[in-house]
C-alpha atoms as a PDB file:
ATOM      1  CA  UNK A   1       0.000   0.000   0.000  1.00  0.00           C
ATOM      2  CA  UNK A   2       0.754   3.472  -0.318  1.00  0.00           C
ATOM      3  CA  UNK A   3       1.719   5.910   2.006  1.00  0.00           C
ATOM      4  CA  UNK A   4       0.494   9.052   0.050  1.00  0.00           C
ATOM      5  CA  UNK A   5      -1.296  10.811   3.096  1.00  0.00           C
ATOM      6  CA  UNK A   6      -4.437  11.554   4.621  1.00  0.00           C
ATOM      7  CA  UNK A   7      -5.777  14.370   1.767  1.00  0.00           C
ATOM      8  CA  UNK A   8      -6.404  13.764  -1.916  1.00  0.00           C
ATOM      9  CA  UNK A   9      -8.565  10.975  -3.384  1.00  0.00           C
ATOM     10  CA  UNK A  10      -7.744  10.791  -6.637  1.00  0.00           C
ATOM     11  CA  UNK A  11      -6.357  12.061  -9.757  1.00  0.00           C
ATOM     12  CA  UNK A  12      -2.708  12.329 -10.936  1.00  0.00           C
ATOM     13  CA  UNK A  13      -2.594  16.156 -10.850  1.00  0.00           C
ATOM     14  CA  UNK A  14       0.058  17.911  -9.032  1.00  0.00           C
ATOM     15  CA  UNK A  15      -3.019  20.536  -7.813  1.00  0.00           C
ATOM     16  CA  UNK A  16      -2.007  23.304 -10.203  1.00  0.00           C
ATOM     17  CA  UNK A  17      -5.801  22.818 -12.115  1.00  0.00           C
ATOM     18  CA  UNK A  18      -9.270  21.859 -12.778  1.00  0.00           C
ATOM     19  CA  UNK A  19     -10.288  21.234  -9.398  1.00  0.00           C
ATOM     20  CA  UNK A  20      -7.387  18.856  -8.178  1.00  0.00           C
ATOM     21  CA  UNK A  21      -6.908  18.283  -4.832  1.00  0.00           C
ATOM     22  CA  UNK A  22      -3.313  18.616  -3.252  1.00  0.00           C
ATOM     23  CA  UNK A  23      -1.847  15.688  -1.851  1.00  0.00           C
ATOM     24  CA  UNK A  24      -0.493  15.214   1.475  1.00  0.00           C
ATOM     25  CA  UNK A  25       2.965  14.378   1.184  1.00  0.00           C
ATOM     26  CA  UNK A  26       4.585  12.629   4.022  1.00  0.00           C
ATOM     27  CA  UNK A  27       1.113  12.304   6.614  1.00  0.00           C
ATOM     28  CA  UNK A  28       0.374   9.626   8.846  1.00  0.00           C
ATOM     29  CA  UNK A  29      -1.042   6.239   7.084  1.00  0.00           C
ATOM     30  CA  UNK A  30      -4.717   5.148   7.904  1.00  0.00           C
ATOM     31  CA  UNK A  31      -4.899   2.928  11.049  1.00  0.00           C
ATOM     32  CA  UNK A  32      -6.180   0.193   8.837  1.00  0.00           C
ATOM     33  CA  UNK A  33      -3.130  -0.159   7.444  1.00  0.00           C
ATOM     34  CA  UNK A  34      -1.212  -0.019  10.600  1.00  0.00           C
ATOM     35  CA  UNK A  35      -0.291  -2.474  13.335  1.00  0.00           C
ATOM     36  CA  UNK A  36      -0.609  -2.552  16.683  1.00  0.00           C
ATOM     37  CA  UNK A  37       1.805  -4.037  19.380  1.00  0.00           C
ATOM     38  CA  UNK A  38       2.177  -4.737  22.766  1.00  0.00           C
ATOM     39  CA  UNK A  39       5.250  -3.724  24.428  1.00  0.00           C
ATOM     40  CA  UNK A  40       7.297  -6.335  26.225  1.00  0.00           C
ATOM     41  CA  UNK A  41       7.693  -4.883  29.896  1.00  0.00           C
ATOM     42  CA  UNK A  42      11.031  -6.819  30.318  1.00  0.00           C
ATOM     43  CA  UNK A  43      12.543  -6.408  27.483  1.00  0.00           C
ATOM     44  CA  UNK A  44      11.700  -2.309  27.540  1.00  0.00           C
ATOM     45  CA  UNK A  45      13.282  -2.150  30.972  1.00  0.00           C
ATOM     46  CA  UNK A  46      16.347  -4.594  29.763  1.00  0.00           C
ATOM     47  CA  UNK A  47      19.053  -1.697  29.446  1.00  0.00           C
ATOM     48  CA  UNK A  48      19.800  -2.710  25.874  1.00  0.00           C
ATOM     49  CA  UNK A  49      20.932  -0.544  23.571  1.00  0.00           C
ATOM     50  CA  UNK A  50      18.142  -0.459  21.280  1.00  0.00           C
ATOM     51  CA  UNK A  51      15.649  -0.691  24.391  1.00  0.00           C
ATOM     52  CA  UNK A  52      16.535   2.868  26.293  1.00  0.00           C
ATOM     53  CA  UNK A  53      16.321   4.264  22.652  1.00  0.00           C
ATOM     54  CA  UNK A  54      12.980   3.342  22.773  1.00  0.00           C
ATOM     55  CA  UNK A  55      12.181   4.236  26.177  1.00  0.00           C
ATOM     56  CA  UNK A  56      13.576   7.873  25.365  1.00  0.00           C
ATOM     57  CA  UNK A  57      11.452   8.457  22.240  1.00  0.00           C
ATOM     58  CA  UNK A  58       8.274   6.621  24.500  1.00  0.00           C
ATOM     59  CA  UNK A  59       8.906   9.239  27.271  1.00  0.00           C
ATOM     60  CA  UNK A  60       9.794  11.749  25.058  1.00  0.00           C
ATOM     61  CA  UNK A  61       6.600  11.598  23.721  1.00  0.00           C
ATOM     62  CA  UNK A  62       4.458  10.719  26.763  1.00  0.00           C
ATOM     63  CA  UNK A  63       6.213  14.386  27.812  1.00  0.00           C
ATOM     64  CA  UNK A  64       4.620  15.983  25.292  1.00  0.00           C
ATOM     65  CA  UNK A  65       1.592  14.752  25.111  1.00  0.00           C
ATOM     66  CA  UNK A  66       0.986  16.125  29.181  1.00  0.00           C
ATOM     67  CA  UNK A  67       2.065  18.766  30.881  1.00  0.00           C
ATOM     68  CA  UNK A  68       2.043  17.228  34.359  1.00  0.00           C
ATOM     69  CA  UNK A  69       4.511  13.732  34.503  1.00  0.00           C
ATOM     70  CA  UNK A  70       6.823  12.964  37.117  1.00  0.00           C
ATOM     71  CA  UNK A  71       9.369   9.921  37.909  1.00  0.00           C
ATOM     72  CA  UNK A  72       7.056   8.433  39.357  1.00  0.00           C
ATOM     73  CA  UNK A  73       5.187   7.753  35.906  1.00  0.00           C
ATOM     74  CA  UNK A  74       7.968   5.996  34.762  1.00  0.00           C
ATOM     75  CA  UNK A  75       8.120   3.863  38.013  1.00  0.00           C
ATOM     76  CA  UNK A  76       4.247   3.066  37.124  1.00  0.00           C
ATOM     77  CA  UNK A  77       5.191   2.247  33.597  1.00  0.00           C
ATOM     78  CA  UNK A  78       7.318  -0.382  34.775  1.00  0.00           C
ATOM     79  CA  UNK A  79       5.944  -1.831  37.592  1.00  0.00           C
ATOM     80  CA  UNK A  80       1.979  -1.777  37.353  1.00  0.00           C
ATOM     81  CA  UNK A  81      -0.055  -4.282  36.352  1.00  0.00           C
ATOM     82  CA  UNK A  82      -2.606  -2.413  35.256  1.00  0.00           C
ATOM     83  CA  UNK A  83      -0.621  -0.520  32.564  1.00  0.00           C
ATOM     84  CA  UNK A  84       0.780  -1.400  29.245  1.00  0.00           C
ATOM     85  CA  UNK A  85       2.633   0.022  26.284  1.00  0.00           C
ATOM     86  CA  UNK A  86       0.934  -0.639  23.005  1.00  0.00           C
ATOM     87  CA  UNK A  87       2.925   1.013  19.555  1.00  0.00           C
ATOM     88  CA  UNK A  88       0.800   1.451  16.598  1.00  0.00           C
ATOM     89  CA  UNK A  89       3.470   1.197  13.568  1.00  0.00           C
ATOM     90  CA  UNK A  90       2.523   2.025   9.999  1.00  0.00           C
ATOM     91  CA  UNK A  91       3.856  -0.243   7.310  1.00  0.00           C
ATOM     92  CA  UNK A  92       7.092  -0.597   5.999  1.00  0.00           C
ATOM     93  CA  UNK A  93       8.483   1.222   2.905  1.00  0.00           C
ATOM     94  CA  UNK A  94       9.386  -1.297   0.013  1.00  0.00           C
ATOM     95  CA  UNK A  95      12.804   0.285  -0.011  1.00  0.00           C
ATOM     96  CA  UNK A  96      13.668   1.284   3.386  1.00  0.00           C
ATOM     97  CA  UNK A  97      17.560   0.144   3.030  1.00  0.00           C
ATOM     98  CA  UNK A  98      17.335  -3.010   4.580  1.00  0.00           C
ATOM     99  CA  UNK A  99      18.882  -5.588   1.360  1.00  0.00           C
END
């Protein structure tokens, strides 16, 4: 699937006439097309490498999306029961430099 963005239909048009619409260039892809994934609490709180990366873009994040967080939101993260970490990624780009 493409990832062409969230405005635009149809048409080939770059938007310059009759009536096109502009595409989106680089927007978010629709949730359908997304996955969703649950978090492993051990392995985010593992102290690899690639883990605290991921903990500092997740906190990062959680930061600014509210204005009030303390440590002790990060000592919930971890340790609660009651609360998980879910990602929602979009799909992959055919050529993302992997091969």
């Amino acid at each position: 699937r493409r990832r062409t963005g969230l405005l635009g239909g149809g048409g080939s048009g770059s938007g310059s006439g009759g009536g096109a619409v502009a595409r989106l260039r680089g927007g978010a892809p629709a949730p359908s097309e997304c996955e969703l994934y649950s978090v492993n609490r051990d392995a985010l709180f593992s102290y690899h490498k690639l883990s605290e990366s991921f903990l500092q873009k997740l906190m990062g994040l959680y930061t600014c999306a509210h204005y009030k967080n303390s440590p002790n939101d990060l000592q919930m993260l971890s340790d609660a029961p009651a609360h998980s970490v879910f990602v929602l990624l979009g799909p992959r780009a055919e050529n993302d430099g992997g091969g």
